[in-house]
Protein backbone atom coordinates (compact mmCIF):
# COMPACT_ATOMS: atom_id res chain seq x y z
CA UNK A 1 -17.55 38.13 -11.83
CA UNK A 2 -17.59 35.04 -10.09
CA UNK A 3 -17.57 32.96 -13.27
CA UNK A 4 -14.84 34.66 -14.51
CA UNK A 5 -12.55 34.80 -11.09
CA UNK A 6 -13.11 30.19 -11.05
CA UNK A 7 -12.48 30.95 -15.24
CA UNK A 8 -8.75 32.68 -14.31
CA UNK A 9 -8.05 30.69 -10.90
CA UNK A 10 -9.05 27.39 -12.05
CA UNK A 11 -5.76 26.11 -12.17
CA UNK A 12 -4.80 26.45 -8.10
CA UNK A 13 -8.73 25.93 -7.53
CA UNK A 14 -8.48 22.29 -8.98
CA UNK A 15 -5.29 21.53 -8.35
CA UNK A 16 -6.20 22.71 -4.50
CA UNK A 17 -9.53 20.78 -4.48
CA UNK A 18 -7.54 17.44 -5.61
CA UNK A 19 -4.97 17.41 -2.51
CA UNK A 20 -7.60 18.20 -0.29
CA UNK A 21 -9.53 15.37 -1.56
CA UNK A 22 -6.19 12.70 -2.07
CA UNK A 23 -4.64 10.81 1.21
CA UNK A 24 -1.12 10.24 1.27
CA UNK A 25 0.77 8.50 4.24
CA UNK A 26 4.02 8.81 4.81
CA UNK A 27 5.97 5.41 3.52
CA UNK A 28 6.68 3.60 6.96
CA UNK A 29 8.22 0.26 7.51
CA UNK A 30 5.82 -2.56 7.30
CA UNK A 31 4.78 -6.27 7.43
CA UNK A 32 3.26 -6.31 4.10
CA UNK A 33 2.14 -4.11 0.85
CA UNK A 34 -0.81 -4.89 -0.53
CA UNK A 35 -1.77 -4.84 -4.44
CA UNK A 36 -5.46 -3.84 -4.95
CA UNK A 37 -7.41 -5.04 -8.00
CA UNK A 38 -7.70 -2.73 -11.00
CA UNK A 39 -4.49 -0.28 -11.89
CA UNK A 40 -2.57 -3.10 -13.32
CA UNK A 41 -0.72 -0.14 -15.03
CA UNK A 42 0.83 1.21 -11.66
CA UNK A 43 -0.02 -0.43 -8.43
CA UNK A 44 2.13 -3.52 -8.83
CA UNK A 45 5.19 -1.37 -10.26
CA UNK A 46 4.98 0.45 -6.82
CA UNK A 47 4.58 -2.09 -4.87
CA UNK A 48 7.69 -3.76 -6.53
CA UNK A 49 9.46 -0.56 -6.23
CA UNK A 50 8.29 -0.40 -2.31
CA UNK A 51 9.22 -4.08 -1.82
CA UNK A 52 13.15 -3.36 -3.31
CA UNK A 53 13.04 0.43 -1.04
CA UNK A 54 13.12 -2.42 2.03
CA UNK A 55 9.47 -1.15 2.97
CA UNK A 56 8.16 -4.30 3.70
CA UNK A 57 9.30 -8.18 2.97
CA UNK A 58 5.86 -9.40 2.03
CA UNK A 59 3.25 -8.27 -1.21
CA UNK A 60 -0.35 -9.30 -1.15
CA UNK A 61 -2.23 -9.54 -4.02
CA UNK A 62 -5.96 -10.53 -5.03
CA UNK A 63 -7.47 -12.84 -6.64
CA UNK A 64 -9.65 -10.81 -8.46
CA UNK A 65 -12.71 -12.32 -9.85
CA UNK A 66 -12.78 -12.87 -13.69
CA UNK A 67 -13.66 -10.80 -16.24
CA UNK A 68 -16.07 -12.31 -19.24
CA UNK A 69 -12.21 -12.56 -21.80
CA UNK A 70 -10.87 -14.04 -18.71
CA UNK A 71 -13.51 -16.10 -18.17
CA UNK A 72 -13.15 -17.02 -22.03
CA UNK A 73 -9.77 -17.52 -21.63
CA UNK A 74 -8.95 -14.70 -24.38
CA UNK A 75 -6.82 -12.94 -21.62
CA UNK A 76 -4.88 -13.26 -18.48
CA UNK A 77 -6.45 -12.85 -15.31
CA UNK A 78 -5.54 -10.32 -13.19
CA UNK A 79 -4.42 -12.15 -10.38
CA UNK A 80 -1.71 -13.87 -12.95
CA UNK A 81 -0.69 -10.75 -14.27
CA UNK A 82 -0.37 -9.06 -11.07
CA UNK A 83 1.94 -12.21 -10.63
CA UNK A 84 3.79 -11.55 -13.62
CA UNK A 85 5.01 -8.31 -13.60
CA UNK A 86 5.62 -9.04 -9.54
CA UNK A 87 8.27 -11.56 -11.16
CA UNK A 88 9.31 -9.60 -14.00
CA UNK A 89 10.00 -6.63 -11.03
CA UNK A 90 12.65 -8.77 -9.27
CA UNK A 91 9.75 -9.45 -6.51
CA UNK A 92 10.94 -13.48 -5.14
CA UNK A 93 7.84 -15.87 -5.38
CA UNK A 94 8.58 -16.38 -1.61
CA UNK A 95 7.42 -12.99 -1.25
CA UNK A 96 4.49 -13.06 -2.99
CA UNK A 97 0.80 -14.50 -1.39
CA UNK A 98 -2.37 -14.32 -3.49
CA UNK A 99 -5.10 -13.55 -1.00
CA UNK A 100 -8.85 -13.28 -1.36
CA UNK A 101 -11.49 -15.13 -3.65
CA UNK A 102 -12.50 -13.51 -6.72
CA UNK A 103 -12.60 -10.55 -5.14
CA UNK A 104 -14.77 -7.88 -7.11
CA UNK A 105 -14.38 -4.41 -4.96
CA UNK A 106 -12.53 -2.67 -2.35
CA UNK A 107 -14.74 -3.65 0.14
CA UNK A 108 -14.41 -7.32 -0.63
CA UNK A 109 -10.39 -6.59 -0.73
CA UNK A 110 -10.75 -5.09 3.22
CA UNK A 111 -12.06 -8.54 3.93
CA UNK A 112 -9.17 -10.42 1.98
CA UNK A 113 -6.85 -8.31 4.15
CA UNK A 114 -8.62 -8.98 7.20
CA UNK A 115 -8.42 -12.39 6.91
CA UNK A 116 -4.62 -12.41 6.23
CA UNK A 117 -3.85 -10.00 9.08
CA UNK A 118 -5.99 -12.58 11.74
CA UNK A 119 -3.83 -15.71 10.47
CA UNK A 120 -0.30 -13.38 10.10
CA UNK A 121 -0.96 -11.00 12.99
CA UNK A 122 0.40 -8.03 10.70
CA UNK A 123 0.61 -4.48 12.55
CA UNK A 124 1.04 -2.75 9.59
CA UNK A 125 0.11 -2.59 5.79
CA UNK A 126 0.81 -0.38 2.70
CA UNK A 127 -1.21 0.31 0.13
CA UNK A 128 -0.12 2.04 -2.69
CA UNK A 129 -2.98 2.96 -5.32
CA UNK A 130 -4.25 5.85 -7.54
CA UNK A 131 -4.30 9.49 -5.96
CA UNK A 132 -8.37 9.77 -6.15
CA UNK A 133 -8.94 6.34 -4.89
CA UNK A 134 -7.14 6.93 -1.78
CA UNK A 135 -10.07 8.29 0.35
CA UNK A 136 -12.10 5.69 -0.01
CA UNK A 137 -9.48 3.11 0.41
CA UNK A 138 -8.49 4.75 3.40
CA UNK A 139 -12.27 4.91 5.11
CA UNK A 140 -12.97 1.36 4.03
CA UNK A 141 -9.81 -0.31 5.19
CA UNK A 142 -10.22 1.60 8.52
CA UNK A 143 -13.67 0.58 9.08
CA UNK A 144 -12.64 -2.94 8.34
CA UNK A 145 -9.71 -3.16 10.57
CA UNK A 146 -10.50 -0.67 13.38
CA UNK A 147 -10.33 -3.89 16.13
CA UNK A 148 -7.20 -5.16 14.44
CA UNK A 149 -4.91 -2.55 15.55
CA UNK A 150 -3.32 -2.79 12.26
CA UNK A 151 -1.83 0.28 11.15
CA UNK A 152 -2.89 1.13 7.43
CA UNK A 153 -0.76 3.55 5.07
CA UNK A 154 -2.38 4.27 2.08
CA UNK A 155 0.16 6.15 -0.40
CA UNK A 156 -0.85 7.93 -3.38
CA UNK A 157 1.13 6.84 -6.33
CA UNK A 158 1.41 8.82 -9.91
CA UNK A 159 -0.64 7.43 -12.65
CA UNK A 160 0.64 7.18 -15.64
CA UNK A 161 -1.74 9.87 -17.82
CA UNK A 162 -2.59 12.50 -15.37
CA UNK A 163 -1.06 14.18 -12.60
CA UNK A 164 -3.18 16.08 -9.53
CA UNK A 165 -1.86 19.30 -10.71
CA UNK A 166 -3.29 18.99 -14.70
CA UNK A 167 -5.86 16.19 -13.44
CA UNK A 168 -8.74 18.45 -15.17
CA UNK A 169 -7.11 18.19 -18.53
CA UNK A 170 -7.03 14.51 -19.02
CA UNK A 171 -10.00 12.16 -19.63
CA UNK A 172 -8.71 9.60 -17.03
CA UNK A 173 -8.20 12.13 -14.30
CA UNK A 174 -11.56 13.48 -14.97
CA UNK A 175 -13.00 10.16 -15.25
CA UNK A 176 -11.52 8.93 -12.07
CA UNK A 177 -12.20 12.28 -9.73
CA UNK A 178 -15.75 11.91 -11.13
CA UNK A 179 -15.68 8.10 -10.08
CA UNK A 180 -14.72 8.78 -6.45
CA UNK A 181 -17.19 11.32 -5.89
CA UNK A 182 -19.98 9.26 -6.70
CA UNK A 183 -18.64 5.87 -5.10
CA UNK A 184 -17.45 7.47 -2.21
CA UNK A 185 -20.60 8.13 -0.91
CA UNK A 186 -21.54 4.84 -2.19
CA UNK A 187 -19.74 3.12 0.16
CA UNK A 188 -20.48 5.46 3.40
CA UNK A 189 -24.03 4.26 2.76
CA UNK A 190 -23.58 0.54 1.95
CA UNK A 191 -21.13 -0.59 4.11
């Protein structure tokens, strides 16, 4: 019976555990957004779009360590495509700051921001990134800055193959709820 009431409510049981599980601030005025690494696909298009809604008059984004095709010089690195499609969004170069060294997590990304905030004296940042990711970003971030007095606003954006309410059906939604789970805890217990 069980089986077979999850079997016929899955679809308000997933979609339920997925907004319980996703953080999403309301979009505030602030000193900067900031670009994570990874989700070149979405995260600098929102910030873009954030940046031309007046949110904020600064972006940050990382310099995110190289990749082995980067490293090659087969492909961009991140950091310069970030920077491209920052450009190719209307986003002024004046606007733009790289922050960070090769930067290869979120954690590592707290500490990028950190530093910026000390030398800027920002009191308050943006950070737009995937719906699943947002937990994490938020505990890590807050644990980072919690003698700043920096405000953070993490804000959930839409990615491009899934959304929370048909998450399930999609390999990347699965794959990235799955992620989460595992790296949240991750996290509580490294850092």
């Amino acid at each position: 019976g069980l089986l077979l009431a999850c079997y016929v409510f899955r679809v308000p049981l997933l979609t339920g555990l997925a907004e319980a599980w996703v953080v999403n601030d309301p979009v505030t005025k602030a000193d900067a957004i900031v670009i994570l690494g990874g989700g070149l696909e979405n995260r600098p298009f929102a910030a873009a779009k954030l940046f031309h809604d007046g949110v904020a008059p600064q972006v940050l984004y990382m310099d995110v360590k190289l990749g082995p095709a980067e490293e090659l010089g087969v492909s961009l690195p991140e950091r310069e495509q970030t920077h491209r499609i920052l450009l190719s969004n209307s986003v002024p170069e004046t606007a733009m700051t790289m922050i960070g060294s090769n930067v290869a997590n979120t954690y590592d990304e707290s500490k990028a921001v950190r530093a910026w905030i000390e030398k800027s004296g920002a009191k308050t940042i943006i950070i737009p990134t995937d719906p699943f990711h947002t937990r994490r970003v938020r505990w890590i971030f807050a644990r980072e800055l919690r003698d700043t007095k920096t405000q953070i606003h993490v804000v959930a954006i839409d990615p491009l193959r899934y959304r929370i309410n048909d998450w399930w059906r999609h390999e990347e939604g699965l794959i990235a709820f799955q992620n989460e789970w595992v790296k949240l805890p991750y996290y509580w217990l490294k850092y």
